[in-house]
C-alpha atoms as a PDB file:
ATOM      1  CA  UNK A   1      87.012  85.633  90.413  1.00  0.00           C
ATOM      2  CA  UNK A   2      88.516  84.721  87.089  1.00  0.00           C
ATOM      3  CA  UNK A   3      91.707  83.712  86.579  1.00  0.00           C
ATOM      4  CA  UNK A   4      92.736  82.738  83.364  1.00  0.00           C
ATOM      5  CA  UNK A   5      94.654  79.413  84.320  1.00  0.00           C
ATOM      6  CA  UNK A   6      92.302  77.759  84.905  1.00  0.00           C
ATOM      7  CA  UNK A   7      88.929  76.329  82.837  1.00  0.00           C
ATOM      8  CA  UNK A   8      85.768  78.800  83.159  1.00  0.00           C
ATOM      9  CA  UNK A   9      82.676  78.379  83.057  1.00  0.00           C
ATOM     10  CA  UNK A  10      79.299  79.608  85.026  1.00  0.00           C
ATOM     11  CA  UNK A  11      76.169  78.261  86.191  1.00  0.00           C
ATOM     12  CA  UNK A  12      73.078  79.235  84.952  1.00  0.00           C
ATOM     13  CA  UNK A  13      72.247  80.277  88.555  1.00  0.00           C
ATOM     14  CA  UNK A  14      75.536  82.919  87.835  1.00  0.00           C
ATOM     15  CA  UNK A  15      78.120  80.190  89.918  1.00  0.00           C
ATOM     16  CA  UNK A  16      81.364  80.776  88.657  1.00  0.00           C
ATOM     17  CA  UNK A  17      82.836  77.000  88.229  1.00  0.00           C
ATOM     18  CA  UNK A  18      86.797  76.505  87.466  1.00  0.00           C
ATOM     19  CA  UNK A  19      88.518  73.096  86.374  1.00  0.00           C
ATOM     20  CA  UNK A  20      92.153  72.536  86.702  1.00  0.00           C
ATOM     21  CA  UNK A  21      93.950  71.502  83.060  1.00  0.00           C
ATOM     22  CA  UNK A  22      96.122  69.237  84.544  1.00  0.00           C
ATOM     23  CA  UNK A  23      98.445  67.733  87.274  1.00  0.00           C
ATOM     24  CA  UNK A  24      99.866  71.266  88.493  1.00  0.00           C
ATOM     25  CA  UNK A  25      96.835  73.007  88.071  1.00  0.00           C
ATOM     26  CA  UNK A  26      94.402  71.218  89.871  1.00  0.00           C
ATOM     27  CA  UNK A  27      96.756  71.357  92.530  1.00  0.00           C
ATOM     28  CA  UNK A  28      96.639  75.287  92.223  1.00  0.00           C
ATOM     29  CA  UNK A  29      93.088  75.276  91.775  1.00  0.00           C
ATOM     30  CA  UNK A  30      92.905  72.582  95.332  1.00  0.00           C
ATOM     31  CA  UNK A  31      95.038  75.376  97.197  1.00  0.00           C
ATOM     32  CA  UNK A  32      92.695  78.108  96.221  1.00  0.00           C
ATOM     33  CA  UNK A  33      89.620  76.339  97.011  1.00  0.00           C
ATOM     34  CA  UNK A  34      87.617  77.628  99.902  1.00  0.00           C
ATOM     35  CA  UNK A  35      87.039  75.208 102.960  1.00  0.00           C
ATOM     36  CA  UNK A  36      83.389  75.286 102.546  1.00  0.00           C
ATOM     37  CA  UNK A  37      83.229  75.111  98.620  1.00  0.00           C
ATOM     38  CA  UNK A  38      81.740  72.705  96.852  1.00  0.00           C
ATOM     39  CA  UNK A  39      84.501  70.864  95.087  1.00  0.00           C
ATOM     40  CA  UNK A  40      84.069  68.225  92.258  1.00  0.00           C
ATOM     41  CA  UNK A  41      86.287  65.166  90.793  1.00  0.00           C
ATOM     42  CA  UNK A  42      84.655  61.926  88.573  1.00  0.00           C
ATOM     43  CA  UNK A  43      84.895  58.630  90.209  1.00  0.00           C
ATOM     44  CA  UNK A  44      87.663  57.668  88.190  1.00  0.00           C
ATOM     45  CA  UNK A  45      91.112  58.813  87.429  1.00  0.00           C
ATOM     46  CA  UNK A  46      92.144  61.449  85.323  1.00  0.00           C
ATOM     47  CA  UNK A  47      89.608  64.513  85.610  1.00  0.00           C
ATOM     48  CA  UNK A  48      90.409  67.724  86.064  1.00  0.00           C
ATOM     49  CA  UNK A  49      88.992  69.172  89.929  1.00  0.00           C
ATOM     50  CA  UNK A  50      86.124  71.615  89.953  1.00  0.00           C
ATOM     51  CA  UNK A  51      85.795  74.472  92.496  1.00  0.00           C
ATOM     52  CA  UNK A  52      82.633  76.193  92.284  1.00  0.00           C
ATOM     53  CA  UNK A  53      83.015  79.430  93.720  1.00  0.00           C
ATOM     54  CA  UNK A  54      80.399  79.692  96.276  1.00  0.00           C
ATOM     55  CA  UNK A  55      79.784  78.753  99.558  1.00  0.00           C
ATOM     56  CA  UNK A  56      77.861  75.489  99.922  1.00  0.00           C
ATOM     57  CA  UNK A  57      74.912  76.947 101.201  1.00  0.00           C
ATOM     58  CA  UNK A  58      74.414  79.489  98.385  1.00  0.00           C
ATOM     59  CA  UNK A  59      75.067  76.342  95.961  1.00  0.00           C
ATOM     60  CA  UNK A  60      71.701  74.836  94.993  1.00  0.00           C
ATOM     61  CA  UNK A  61      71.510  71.195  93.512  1.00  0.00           C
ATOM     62  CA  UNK A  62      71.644  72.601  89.725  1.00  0.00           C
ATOM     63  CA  UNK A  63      74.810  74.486  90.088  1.00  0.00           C
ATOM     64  CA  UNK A  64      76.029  70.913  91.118  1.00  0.00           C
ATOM     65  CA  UNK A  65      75.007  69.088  88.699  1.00  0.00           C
ATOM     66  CA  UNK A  66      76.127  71.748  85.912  1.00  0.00           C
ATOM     67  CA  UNK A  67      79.014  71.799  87.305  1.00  0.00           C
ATOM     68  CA  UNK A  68      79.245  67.838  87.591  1.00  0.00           C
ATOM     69  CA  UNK A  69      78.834  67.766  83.695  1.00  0.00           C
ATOM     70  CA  UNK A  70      81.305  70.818  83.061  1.00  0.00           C
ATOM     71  CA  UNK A  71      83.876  68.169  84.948  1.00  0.00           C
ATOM     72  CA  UNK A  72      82.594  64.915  83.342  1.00  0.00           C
ATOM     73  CA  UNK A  73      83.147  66.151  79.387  1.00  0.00           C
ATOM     74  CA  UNK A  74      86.925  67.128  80.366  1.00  0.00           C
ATOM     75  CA  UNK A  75      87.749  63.689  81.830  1.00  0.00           C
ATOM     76  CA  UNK A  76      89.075  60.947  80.255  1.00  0.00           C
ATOM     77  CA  UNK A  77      86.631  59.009  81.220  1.00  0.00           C
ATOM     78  CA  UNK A  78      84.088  60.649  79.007  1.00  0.00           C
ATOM     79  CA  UNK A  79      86.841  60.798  76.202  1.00  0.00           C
ATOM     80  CA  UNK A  80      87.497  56.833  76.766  1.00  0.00           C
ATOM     81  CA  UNK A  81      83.755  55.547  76.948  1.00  0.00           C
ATOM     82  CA  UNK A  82      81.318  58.613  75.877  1.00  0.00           C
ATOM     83  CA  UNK A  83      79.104  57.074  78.769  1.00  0.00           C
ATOM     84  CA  UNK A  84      77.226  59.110  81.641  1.00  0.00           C
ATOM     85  CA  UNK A  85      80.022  59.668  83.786  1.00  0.00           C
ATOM     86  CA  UNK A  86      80.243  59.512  87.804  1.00  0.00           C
ATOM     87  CA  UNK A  87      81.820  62.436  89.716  1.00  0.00           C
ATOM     88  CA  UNK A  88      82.119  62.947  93.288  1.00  0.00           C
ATOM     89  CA  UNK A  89      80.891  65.635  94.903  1.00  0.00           C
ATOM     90  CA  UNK A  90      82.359  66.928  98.073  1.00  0.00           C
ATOM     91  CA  UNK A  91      83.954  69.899 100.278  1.00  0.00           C
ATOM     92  CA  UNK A  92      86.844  71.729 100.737  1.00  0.00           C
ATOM     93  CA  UNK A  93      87.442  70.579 104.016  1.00  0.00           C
ATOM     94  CA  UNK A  94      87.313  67.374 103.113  1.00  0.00           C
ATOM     95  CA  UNK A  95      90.486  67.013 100.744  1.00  0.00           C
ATOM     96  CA  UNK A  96      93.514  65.963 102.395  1.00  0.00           C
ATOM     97  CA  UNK A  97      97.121  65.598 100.630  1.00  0.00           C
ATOM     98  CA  UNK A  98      99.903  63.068 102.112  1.00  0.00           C
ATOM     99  CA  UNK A  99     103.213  63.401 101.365  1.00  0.00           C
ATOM    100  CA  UNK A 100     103.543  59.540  99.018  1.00  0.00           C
ATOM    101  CA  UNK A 101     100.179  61.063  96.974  1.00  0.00           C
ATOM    102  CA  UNK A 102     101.193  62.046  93.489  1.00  0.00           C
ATOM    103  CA  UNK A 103     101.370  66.043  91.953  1.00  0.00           C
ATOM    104  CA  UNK A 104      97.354  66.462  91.430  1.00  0.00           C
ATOM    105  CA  UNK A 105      96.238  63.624  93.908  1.00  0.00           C
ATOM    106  CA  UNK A 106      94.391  64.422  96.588  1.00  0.00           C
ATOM    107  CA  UNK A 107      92.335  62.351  99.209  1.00  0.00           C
ATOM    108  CA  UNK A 108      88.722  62.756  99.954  1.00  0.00           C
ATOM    109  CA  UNK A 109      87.376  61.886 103.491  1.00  0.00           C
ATOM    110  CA  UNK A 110      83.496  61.998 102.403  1.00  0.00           C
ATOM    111  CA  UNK A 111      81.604  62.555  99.278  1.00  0.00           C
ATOM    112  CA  UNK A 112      78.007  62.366  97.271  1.00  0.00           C
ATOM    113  CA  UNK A 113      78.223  60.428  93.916  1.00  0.00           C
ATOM    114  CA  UNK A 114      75.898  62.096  90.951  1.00  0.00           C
ATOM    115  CA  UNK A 115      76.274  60.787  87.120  1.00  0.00           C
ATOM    116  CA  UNK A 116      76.334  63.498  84.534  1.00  0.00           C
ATOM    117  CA  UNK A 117      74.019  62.076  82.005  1.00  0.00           C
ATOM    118  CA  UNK A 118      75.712  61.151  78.578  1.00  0.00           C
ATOM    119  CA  UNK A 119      73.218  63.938  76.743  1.00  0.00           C
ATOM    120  CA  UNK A 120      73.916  66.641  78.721  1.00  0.00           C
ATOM    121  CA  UNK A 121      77.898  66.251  78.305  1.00  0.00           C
ATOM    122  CA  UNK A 122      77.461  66.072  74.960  1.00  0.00           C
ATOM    123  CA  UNK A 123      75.659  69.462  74.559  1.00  0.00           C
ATOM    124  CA  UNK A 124      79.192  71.669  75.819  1.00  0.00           C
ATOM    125  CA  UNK A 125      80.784  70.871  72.806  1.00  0.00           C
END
């Protein structure tokens, strides 16, 4: 599935992986996410969401973590710091939305936490 709104990318596995650009599109790329995709956000604010586009039990623990550092070097947590960065990894039945949470906000009812190492973010640029 490609798209062109969103940020591409693919797995060396062959995952297809998108990343919202911003506040609108990550809640386009939320509302297109399957309920049993593997979805991806860093710990801290201001990262774009990343849907890989598989179902979670065709996603093996690489895809993840490629994916994890696809998401990490477009946050501004990796632009503020240039540390390994945290991301939360999670499903798409596990987002909710509420009506006070800002455009791009979303809730998460459970998660994994995984760093992407600082060395492997900076190899994508």
């Amino acid at each position: 599935m490609t798209t062109g709104k969103f940020r591409e990318s693919k797995t060396s596995s062959g995952k297809v992986i998108l990343l919202g650009r911003n506040a609108e599109n990550n809640e386009e790329l939320i509302s297109q996410a399957g309920q049993n995709e593997v979805i991806l956000h860093t710990a801290k604010p201001g990262s774009p969401f990343c849907n890989i586009k598989a179902d979670e039990k065709d996603v093996m623990k690489g895809d993840i973590y490629e994916a994890a550092v696809f998401c990490a070097r477009y946050s501004q947590d990796w632009r503020d710091n240039h540390q390994d960065v945290e991301v939360h990894v999670f499903l798409g039945k596990d987002i909710y939305k509420d009506k006070t949470m800002k455009l791009g906000t979303f809730g998460v009812r459970k998660f994994k936490k995984i760093v992407a190492k600082k060395e492997d973010i900076e190899k994508l640029k």
